[in-house]
PDB file of N, CA and C in Angstrom:
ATOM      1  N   UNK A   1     118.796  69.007 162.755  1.00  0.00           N
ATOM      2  CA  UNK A   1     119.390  69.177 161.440  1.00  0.00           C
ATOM      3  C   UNK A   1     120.590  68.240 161.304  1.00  0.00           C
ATOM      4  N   UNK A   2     120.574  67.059 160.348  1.00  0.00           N
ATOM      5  CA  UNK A   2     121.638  66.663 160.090  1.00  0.00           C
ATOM      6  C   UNK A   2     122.803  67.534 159.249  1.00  0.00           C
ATOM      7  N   UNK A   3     124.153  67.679 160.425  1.00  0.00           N
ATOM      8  CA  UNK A   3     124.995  68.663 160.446  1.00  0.00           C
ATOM      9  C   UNK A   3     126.245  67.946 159.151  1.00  0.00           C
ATOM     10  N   UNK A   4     125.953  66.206 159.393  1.00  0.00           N
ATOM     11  CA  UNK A   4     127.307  66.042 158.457  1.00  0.00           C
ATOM     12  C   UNK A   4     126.768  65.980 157.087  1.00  0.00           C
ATOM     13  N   UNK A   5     125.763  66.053 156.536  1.00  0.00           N
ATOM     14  CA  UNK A   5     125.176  66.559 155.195  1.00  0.00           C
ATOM     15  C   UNK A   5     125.379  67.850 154.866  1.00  0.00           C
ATOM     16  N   UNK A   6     125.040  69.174 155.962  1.00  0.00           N
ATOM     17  CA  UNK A   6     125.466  70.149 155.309  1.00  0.00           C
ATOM     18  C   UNK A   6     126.784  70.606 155.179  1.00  0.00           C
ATOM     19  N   UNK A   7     127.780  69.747 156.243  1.00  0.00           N
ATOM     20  CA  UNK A   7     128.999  69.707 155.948  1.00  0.00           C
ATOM     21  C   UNK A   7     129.926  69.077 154.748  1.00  0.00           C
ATOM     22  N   UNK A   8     129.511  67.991 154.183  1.00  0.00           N
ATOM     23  CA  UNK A   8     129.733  67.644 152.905  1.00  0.00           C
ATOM     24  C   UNK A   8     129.117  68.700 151.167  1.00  0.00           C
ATOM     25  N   UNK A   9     128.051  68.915 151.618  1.00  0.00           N
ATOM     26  CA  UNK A   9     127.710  69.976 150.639  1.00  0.00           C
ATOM     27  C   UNK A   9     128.533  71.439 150.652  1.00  0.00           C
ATOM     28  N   UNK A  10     129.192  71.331 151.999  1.00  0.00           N
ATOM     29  CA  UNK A  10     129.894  72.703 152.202  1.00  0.00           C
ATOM     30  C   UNK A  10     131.376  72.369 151.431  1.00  0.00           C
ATOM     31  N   UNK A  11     131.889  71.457 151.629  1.00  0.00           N
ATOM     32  CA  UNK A  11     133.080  71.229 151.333  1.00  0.00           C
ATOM     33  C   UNK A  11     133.200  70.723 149.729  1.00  0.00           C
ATOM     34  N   UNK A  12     132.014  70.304 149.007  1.00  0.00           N
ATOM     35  CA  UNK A  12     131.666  69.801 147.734  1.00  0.00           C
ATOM     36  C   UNK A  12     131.118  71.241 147.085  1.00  0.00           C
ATOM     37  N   UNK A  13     130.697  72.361 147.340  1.00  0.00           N
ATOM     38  CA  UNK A  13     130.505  73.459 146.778  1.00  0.00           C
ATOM     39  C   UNK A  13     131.851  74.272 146.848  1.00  0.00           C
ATOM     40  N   UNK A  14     132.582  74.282 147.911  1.00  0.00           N
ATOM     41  CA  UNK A  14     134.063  74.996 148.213  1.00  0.00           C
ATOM     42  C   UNK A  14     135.414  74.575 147.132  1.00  0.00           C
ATOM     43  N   UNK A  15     135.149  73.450 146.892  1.00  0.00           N
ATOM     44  CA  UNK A  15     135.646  72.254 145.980  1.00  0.00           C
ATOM     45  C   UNK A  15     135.536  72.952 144.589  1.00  0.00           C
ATOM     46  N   UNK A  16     134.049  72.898 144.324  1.00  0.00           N
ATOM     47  CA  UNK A  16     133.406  72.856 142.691  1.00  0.00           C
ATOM     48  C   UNK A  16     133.785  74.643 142.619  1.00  0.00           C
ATOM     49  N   UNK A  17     133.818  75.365 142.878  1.00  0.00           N
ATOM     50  CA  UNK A  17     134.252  77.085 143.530  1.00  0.00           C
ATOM     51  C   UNK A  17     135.838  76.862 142.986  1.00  0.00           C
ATOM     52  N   UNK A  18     136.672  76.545 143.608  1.00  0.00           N
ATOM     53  CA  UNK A  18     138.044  76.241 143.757  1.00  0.00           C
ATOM     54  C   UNK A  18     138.707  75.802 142.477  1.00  0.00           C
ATOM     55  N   UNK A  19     137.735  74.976 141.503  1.00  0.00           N
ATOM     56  CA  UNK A  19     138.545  74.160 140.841  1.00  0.00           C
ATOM     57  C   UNK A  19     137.889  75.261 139.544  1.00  0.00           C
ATOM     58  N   UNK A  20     136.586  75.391 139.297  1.00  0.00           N
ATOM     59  CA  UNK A  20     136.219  76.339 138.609  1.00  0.00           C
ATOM     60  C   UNK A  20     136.913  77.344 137.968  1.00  0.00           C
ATOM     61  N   UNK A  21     137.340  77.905 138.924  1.00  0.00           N
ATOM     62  CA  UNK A  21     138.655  79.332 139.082  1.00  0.00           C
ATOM     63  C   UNK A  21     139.683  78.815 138.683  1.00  0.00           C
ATOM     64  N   UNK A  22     140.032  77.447 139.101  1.00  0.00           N
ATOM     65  CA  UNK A  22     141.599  77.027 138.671  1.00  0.00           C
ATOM     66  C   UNK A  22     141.553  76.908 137.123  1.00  0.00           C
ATOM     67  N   UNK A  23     140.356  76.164 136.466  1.00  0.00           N
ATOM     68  CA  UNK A  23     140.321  75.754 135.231  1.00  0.00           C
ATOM     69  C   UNK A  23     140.170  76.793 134.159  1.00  0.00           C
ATOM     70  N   UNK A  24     138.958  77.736 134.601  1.00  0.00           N
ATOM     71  CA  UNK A  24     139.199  79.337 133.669  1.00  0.00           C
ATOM     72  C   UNK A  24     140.010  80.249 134.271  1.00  0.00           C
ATOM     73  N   UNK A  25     141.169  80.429 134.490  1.00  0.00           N
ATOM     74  CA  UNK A  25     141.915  81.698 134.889  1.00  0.00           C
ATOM     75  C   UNK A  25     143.179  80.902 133.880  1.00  0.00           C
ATOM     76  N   UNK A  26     143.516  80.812 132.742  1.00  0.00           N
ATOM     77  CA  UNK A  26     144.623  80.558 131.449  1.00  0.00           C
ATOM     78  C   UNK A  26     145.086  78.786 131.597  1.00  0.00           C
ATOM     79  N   UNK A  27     143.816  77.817 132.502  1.00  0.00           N
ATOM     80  CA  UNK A  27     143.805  76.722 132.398  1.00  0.00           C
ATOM     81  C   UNK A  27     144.863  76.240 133.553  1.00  0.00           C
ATOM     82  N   UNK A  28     145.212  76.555 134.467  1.00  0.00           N
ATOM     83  CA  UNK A  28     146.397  75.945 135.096  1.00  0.00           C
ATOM     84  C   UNK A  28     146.006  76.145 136.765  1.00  0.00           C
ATOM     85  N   UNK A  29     147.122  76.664 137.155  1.00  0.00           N
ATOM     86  CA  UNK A  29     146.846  76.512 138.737  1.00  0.00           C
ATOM     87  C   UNK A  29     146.954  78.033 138.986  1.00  0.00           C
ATOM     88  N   UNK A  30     146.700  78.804 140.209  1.00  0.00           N
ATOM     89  CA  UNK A  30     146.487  79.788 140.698  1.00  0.00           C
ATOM     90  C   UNK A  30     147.665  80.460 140.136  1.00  0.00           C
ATOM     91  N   UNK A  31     147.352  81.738 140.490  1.00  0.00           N
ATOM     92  CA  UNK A  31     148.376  83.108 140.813  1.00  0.00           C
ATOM     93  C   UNK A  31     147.268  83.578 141.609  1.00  0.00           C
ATOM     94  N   UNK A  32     148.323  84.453 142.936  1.00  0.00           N
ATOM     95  CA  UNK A  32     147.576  84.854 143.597  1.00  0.00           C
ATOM     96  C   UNK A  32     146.914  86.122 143.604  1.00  0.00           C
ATOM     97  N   UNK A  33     147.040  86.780 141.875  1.00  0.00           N
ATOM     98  CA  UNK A  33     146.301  87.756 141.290  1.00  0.00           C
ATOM     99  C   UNK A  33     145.002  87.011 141.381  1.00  0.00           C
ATOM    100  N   UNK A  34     144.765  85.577 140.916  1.00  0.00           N
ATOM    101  CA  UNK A  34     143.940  85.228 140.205  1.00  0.00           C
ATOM    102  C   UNK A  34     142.673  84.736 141.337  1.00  0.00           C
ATOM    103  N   UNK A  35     143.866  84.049 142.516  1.00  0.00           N
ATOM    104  CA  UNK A  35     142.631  83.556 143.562  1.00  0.00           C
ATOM    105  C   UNK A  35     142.245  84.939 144.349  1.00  0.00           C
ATOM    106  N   UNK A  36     142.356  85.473 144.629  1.00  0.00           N
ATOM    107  CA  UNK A  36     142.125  86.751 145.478  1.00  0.00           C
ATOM    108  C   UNK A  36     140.828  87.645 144.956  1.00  0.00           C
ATOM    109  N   UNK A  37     139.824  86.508 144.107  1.00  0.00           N
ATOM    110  CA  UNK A  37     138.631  87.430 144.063  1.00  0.00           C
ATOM    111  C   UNK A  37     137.453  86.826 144.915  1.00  0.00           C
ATOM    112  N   UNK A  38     136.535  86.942 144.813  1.00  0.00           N
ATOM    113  CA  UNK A  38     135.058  87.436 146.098  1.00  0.00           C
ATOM    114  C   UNK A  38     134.849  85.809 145.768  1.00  0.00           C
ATOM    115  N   UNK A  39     134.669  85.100 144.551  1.00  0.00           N
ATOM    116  CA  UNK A  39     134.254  84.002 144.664  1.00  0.00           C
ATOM    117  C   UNK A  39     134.802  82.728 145.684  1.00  0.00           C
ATOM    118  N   UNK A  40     136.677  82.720 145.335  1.00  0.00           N
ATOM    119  CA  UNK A  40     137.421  81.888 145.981  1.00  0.00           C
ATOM    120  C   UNK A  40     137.350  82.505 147.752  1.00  0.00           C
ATOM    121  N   UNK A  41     137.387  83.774 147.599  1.00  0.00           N
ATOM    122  CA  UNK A  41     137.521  84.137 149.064  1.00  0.00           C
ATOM    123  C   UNK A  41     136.333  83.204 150.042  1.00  0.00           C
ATOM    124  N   UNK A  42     134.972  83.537 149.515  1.00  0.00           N
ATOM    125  CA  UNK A  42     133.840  82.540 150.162  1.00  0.00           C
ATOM    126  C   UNK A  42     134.035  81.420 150.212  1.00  0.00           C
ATOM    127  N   UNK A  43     134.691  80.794 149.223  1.00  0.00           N
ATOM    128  CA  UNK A  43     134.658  79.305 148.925  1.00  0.00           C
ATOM    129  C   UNK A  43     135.429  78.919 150.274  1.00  0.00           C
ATOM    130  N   UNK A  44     136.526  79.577 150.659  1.00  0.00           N
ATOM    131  CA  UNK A  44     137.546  79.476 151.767  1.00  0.00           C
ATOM    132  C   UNK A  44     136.706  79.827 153.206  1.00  0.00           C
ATOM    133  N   UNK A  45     136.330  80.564 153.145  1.00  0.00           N
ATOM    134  CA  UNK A  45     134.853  81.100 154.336  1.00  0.00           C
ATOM    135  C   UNK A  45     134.003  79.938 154.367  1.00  0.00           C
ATOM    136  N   UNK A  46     133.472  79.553 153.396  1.00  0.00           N
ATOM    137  CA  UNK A  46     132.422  78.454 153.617  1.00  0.00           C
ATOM    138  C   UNK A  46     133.075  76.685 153.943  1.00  0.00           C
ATOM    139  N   UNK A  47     134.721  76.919 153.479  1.00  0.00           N
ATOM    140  CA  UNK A  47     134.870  75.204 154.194  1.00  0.00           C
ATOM    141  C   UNK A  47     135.103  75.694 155.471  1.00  0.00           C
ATOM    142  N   UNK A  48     136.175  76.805 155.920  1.00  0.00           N
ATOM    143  CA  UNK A  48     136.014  76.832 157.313  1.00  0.00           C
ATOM    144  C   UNK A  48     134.870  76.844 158.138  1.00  0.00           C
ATOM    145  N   UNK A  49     133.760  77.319 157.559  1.00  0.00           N
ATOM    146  CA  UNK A  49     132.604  77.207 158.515  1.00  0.00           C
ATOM    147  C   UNK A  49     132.370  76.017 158.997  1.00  0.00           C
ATOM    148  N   UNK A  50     132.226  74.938 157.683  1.00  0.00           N
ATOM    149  CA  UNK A  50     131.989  73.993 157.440  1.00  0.00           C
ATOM    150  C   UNK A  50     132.871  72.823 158.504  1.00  0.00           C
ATOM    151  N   UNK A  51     133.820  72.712 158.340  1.00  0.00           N
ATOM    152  CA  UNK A  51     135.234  72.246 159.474  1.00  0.00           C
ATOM    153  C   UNK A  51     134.569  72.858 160.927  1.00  0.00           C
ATOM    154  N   UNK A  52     134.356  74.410 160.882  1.00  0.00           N
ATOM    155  CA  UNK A  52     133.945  74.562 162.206  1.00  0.00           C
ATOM    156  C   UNK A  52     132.919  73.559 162.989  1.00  0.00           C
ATOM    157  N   UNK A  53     131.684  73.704 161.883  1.00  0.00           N
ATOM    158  CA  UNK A  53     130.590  72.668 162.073  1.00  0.00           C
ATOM    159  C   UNK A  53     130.585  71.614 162.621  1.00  0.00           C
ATOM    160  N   UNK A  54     131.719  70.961 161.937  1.00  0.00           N
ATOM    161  CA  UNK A  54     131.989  69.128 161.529  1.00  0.00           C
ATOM    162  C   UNK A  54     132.662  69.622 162.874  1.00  0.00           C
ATOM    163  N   UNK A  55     133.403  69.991 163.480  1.00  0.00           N
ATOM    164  CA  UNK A  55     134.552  70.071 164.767  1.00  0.00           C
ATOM    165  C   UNK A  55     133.266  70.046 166.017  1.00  0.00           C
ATOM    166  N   UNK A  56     131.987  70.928 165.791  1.00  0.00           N
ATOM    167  CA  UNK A  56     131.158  70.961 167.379  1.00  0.00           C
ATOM    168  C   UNK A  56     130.585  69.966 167.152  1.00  0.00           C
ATOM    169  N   UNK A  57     130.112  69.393 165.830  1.00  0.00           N
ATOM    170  CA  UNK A  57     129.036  68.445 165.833  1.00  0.00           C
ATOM    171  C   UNK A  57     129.986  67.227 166.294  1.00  0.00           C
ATOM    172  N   UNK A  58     130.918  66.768 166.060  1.00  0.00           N
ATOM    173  CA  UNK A  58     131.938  65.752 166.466  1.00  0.00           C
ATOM    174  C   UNK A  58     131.717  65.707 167.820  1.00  0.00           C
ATOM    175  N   UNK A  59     132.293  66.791 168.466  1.00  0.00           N
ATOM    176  CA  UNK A  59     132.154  66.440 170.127  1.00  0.00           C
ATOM    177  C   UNK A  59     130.638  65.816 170.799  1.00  0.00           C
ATOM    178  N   UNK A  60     129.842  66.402 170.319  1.00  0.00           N
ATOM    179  CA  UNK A  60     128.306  65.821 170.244  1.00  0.00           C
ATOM    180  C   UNK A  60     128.457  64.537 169.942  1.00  0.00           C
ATOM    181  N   UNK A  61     128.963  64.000 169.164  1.00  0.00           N
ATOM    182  CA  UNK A  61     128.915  62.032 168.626  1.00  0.00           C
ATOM    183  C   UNK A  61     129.643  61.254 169.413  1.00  0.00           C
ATOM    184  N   UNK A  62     130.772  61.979 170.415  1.00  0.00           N
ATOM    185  CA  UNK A  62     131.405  60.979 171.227  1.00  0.00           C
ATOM    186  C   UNK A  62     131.296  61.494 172.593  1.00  0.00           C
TER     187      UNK A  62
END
């Protein structure tokens, strides 16, 4: 399985998640009323996975 493809899709969905929320919650940047729901929480779950990924698959390339 190429690992740095699903790592870019991880971090490009975590992204499109992130900014989503920023743009409909009164147009601006967070309150942390606002990030603290189920969507942003994953989005944060899924780059760390993602980083995790990219971190084992790295040692594998060198």
């Amino acid at each position: 399985m190429n690992y740095r493809i699903l790592v870019i899709l991880l971090f490009i969905s975590a992204f499109l998640v992130l900014a989503h929320q920023a743009f409909t919650s009164c147009g601006g940047w967070f309150k942390l009323n606002d990030f603290l729901h189920h969507e942003n929480i994953a989005a944060v779950i899924i780059a760390f996975a993602g980083g995790i990924l990219f971190s084992i698959e790295t040692k594998r390339w060198f």
